[in-house]
Protein backbone atom coordinates (compact mmCIF):
# COMPACT_ATOMS: atom_id res chain seq x y z
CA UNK A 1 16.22 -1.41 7.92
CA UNK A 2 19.67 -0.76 8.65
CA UNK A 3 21.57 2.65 8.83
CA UNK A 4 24.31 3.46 6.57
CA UNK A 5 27.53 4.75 8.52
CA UNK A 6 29.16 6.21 4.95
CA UNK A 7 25.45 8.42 5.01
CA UNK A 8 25.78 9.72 8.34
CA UNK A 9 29.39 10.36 7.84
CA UNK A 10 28.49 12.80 4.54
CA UNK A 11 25.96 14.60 6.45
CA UNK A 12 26.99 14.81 10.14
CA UNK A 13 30.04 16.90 11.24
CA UNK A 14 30.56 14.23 13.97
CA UNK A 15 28.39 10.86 15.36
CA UNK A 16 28.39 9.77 19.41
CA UNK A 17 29.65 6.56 19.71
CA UNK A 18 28.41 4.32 22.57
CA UNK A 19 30.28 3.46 25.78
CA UNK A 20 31.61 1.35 27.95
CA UNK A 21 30.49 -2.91 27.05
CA UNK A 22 32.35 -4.53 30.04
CA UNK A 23 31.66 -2.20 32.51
CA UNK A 24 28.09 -2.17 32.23
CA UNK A 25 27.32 -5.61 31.89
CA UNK A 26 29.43 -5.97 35.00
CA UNK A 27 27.29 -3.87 37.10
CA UNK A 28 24.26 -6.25 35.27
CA UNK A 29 25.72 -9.48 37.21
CA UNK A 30 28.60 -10.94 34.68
CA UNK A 31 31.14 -12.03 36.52
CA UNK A 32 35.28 -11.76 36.18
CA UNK A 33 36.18 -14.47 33.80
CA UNK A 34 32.78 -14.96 32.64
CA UNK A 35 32.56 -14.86 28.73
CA UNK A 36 29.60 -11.74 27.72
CA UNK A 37 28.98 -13.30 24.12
CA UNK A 38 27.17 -16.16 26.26
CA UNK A 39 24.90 -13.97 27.27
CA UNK A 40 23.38 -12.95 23.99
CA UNK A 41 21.56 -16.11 24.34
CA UNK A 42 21.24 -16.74 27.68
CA UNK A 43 20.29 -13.11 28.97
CA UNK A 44 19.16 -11.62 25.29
CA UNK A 45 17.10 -8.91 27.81
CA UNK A 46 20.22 -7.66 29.28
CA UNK A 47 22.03 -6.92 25.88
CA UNK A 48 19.05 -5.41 24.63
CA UNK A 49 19.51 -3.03 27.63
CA UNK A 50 23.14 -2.43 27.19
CA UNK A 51 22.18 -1.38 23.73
CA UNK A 52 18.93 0.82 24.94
CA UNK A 53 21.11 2.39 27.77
CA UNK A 54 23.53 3.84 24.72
CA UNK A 55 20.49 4.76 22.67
CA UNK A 56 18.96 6.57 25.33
CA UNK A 57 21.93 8.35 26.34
CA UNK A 58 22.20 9.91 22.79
CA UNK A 59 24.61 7.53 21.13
CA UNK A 60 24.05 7.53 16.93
CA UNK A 61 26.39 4.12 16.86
CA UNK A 62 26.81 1.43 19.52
CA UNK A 63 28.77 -1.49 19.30
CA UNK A 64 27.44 -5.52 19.71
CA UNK A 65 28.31 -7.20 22.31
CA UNK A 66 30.88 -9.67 20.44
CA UNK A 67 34.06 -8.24 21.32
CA UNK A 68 35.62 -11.57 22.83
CA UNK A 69 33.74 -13.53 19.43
CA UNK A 70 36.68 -15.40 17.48
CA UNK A 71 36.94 -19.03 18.01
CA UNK A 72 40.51 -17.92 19.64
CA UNK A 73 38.47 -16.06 22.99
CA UNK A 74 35.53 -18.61 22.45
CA UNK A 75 37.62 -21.71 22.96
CA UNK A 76 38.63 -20.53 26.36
CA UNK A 77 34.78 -21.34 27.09
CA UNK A 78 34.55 -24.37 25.68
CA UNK A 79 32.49 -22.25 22.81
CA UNK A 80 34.76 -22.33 19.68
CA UNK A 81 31.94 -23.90 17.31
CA UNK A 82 29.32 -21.21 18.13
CA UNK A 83 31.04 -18.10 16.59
CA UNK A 84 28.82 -18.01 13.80
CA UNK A 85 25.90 -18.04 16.47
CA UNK A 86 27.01 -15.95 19.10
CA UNK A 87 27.83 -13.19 16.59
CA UNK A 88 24.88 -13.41 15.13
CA UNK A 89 22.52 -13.15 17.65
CA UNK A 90 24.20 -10.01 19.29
CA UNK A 91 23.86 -7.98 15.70
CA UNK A 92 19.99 -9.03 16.20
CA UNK A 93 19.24 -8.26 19.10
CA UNK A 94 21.17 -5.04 17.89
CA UNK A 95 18.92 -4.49 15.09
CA UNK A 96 16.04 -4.89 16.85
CA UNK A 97 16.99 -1.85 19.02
CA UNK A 98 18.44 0.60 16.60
CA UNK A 99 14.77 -0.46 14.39
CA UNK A 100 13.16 0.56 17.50
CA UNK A 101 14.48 3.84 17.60
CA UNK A 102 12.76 6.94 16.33
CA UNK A 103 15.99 8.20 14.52
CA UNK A 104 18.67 7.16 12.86
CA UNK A 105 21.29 4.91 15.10
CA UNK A 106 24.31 2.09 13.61
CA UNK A 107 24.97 -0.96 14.71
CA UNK A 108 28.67 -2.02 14.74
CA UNK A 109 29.54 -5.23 15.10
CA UNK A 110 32.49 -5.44 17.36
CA UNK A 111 34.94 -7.62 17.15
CA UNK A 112 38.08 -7.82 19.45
CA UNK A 113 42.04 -9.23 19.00
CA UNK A 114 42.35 -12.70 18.73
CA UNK A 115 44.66 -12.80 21.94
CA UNK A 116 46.92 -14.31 20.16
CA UNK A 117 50.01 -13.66 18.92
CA UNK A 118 50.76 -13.62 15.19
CA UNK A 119 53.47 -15.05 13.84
CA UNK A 120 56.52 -15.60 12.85
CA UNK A 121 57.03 -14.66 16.76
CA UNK A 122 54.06 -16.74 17.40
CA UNK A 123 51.50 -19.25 15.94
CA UNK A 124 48.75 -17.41 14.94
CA UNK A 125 49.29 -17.26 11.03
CA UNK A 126 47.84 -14.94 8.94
CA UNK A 127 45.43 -17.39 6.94
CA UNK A 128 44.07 -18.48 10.29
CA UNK A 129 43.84 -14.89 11.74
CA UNK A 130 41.86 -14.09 8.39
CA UNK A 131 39.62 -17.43 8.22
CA UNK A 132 38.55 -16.61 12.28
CA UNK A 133 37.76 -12.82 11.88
CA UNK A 134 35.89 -14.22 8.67
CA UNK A 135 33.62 -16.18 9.92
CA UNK A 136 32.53 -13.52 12.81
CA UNK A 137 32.34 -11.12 10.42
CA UNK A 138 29.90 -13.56 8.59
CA UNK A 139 27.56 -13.84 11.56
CA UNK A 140 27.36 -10.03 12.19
CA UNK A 141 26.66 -9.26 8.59
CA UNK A 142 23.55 -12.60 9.23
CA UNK A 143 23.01 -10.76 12.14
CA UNK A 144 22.04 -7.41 10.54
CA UNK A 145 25.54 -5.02 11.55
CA UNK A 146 25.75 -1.95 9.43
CA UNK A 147 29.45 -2.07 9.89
CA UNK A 148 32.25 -4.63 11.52
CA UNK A 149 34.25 -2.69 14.31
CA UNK A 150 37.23 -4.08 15.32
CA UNK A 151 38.76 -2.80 18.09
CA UNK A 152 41.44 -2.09 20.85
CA UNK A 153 44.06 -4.00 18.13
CA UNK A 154 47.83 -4.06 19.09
CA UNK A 155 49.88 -5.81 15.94
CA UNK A 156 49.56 -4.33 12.74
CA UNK A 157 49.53 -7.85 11.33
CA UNK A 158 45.61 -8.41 12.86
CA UNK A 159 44.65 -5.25 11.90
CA UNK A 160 45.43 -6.14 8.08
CA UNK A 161 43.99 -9.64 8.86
CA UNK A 162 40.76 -8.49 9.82
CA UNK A 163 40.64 -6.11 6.92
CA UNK A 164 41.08 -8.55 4.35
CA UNK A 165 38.43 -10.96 6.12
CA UNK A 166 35.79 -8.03 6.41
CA UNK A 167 36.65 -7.89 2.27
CA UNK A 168 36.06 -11.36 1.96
CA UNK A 169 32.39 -10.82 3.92
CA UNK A 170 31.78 -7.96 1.83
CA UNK A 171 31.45 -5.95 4.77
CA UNK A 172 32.04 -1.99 5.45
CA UNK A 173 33.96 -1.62 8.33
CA UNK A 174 36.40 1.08 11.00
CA UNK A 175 38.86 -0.35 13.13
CA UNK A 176 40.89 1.24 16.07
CA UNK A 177 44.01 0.09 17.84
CA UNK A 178 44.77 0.78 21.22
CA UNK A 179 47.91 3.12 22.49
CA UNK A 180 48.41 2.48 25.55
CA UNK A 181 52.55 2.55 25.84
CA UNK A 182 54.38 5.53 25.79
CA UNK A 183 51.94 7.03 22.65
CA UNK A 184 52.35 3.15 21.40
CA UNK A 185 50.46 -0.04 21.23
CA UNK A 186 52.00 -2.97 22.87
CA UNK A 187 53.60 -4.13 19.58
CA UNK A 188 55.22 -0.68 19.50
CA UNK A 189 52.46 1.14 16.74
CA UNK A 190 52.29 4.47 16.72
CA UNK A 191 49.43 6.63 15.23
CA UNK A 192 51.61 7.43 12.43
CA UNK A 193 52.03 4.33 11.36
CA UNK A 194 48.67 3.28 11.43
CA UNK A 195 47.36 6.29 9.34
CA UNK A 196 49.75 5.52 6.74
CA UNK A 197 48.88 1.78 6.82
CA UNK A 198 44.94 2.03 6.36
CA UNK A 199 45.68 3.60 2.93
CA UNK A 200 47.56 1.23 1.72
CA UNK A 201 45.29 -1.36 2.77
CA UNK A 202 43.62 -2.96 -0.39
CA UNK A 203 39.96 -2.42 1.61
CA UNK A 204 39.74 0.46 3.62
CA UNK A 205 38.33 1.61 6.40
CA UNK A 206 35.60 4.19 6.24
CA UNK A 207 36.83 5.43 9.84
CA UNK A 208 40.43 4.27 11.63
CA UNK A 209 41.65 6.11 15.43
CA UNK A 210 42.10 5.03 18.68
CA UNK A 211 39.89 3.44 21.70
CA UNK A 212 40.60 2.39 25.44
CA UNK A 213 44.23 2.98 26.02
CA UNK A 214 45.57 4.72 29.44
CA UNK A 215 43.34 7.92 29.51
CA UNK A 216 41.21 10.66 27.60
CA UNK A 217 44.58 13.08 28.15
CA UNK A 218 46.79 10.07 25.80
CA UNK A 219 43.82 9.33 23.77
CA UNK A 220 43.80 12.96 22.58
CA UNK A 221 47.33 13.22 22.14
CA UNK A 222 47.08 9.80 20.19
CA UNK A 223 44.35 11.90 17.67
CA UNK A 224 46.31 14.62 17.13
CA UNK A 225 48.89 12.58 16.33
CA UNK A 226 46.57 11.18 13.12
CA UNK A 227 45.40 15.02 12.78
CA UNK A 228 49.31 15.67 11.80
CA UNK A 229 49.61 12.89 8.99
CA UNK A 230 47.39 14.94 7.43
CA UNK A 231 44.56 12.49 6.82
CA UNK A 232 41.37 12.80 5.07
CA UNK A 233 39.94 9.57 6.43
CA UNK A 234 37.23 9.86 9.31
CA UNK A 235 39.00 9.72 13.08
CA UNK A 236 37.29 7.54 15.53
CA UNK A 237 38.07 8.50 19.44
CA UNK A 238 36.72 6.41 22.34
CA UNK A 239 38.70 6.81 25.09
CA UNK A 240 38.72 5.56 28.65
CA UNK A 241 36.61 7.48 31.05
CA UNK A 242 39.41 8.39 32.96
CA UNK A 243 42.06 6.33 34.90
CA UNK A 244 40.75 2.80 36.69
CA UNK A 245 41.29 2.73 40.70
CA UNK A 246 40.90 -0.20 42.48
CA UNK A 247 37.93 1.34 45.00
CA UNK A 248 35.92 -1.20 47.77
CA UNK A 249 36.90 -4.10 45.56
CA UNK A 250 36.04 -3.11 42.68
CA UNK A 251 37.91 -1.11 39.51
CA UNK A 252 36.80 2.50 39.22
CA UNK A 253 37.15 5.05 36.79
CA UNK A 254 37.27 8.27 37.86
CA UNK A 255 36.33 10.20 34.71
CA UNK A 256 33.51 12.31 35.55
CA UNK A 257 30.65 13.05 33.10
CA UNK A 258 31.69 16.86 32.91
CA UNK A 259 35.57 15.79 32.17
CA UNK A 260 33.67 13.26 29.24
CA UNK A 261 31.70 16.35 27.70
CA UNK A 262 35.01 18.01 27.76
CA UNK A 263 36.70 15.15 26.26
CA UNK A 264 34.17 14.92 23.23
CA UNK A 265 34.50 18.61 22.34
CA UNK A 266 38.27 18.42 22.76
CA UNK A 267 38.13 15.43 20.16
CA UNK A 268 35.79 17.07 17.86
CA UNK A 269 37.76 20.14 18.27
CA UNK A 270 40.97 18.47 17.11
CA UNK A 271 39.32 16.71 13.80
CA UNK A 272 37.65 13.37 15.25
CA UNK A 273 34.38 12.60 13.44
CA UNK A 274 33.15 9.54 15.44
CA UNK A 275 33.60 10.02 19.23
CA UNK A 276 32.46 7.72 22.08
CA UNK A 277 33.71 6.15 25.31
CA UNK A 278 35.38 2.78 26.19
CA UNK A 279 36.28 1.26 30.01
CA UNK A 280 34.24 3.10 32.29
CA UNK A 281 31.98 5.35 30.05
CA UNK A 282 28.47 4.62 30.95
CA UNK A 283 24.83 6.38 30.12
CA UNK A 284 25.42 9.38 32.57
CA UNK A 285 28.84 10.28 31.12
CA UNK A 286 27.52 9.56 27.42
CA UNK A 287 24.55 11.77 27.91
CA UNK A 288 26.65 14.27 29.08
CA UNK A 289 28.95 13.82 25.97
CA UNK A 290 26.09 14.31 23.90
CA UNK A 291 24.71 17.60 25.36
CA UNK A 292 28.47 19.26 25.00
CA UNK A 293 29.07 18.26 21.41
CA UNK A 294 25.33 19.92 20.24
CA UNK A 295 25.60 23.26 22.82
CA UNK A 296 29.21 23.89 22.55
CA UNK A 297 30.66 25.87 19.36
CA UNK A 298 33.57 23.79 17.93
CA UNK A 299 36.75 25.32 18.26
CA UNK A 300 40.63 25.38 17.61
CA UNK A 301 42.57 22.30 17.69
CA UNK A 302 43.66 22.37 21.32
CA UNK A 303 46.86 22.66 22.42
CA UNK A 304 48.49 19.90 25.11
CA UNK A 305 48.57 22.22 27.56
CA UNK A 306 44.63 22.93 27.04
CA UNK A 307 44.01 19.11 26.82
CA UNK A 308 46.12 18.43 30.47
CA UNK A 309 44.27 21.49 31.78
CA UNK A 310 40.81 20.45 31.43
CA UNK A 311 41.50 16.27 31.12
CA UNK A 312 44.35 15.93 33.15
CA UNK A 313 48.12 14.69 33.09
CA UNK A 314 49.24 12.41 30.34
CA UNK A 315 50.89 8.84 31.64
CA UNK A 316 54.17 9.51 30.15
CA UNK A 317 56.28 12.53 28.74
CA UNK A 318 56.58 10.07 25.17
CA UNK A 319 54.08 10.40 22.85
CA UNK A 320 55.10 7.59 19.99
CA UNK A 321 56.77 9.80 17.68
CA UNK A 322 59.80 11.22 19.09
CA UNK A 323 63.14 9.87 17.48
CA UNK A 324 64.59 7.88 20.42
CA UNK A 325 61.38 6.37 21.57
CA UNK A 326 62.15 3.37 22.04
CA UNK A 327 59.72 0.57 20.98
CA UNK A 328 58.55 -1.56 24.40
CA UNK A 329 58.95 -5.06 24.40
CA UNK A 330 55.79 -6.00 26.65
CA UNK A 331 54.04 -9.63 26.78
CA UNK A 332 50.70 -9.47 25.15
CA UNK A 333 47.88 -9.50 27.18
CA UNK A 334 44.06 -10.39 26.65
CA UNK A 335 41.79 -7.00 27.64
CA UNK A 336 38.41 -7.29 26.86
CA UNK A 337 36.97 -3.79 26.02
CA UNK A 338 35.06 -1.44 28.53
């Protein structure tokens, strides 16, 4: 049976979110360059313990492991005709976890950018963009998602995409972009922008925010920045568990479980319904999360001086909404979440 996000949303104040995807199945044996949706059917037992590492932490909604599942990402693997499957069997072995549970827990079936870049200034056309999100849509809804996710979106031309795709599927769904220049996404998005577009998008969201980014610190400023358009729509925030180092050989974040649990009452604090972690947020940090956001009395919306004295410095004195911030003109990159 599945679990109705709209349901939780009318009777919780907020939901936990899962973690980190990437960063957990890295420390499970996938390797840089190695595609994760692959794994759904050749290591089934280690997504079913990504998604039981999130469930035991506390988390009331993780995400499949499908991020990188358009035919775009697949075709880099040769696996451009197994969308469909891929997708399908990660909401599955999803279900089969959040079934397991003794409580209520969503499965969101995540779905990533293309990597491509939409056109006119490239070739990825809106029809296409719409048929590809489509079809993974159609294999998470097979699959048994509650809700399609799509994430850590840069052009506001995708984002619209995948909403009329997850229309065509019949499909609930939240998506968050990813701010990650100067209070912007790489296509030069701001916050405000993208809580006046989800309104005027013929199917909405039920929830719309921000995930991965730079740090908690910009994530937060990123959410107050919806906060101030005055929106009525659910806020997601999963930000970064703090800033990646490259330690030993290997990329660590050096958010701290305690700076996480102040990071999800900070985000409930300023309006956020749906909070979780992305790159680097794993069981110990979500449990954490968890224990602050049911011990801790909710308070005011914090000021930026409260969120750079318990979180840290933001990246960059802009914030996306000043006058005479300029848009940045950066190449588009593919990041695979967590």
């Amino acid at each position: 049976m599945g679990t109705s996000l709209s349901d939780l949303l009318d009777t919780r104040d907020w939901i936990l979110a899962d973690g980190a995807t990437g960063t957990n199945l890295f420390n499970m044996g996938l390797q840089s360059g190695d595609a994760p949706e692959l794994w759904n059917v050749d290591h089934p037992d280690r997504i079913r313990k990504l998604y039981q590492l999130a469930v035991d932490a506390g988390s009331d909604l993780f995400l499949t492991n499908s991020f990188g599942g358009t035919a775009s990402r697949l075709k880099l693997h040769g696996a451009e005709k197994r969308v469909r499957e891929l997708s399908r069997v990660a909401a599955e072995l999803g279900r089969d976890v959040a079934d397991r549970s003794d409580r209520a827990v969503v499965v969101a079936g995540s779905v990533g950018p293309t990597g491509e870049i939409m056109a006119p200034i490239g070739n990825l056309t809106h029809e296409i963009a719409v048929e590809q999100f489509h079809e993974q849509a159609d294999g998470l809804k097979e699959g048994g998602a509650d809700v399609v996710w799509v994430e850590t979106i840069s052009a506001p031309e995708e984002y619209r995409a995948a909403a009329e795709a997850f229309r065509l599927a019949d499909m609930p769904w939240c998506g968050t972009m990813s701010f990650d220049t100067a209070g912007r996404t790489m296509m030069g998005f701001t916050s405000a922008d993208l809580a006046e577009m989800v309104e005027k998008l013929d199917h909405k969201p039920l929830a719309f925010g921000a995930n991965c980014g730079v740090g908690a610190s910009d994530l937060m400023r990123t959410v107050l920045g919806f906060v101030a358009q005055g929106t009525e729509r659910p806020i997601i925030a999963k930000g970064n568990a703090g800033i990646p180092k490259y330690v030993d050989g290997h990329i660590h974040y050096d958010g701290t479980p305690d700076l996480m649990a102040d990071y999800a009452c900070l985000a409930r604090d300023a309006g956020a319904r749906i909070i979780g972690g992305c790159c680097g947020t794993m069981p110990e940090h979500l449990s954490k999360m968890r224990e602050a956001l049911e011990t801790r009395p909710k308070g005011d919306i914090p000021a930026l001086e409260e969120i750079v004295a318990r979180l840290g410095a933001f990246s960059s004195d802009a914030d996306g909404t000043g006058e005479d911030d300029a848009a940045p003109t950066r190449k588009r990159r593919g990041r695979r979440r967590g």
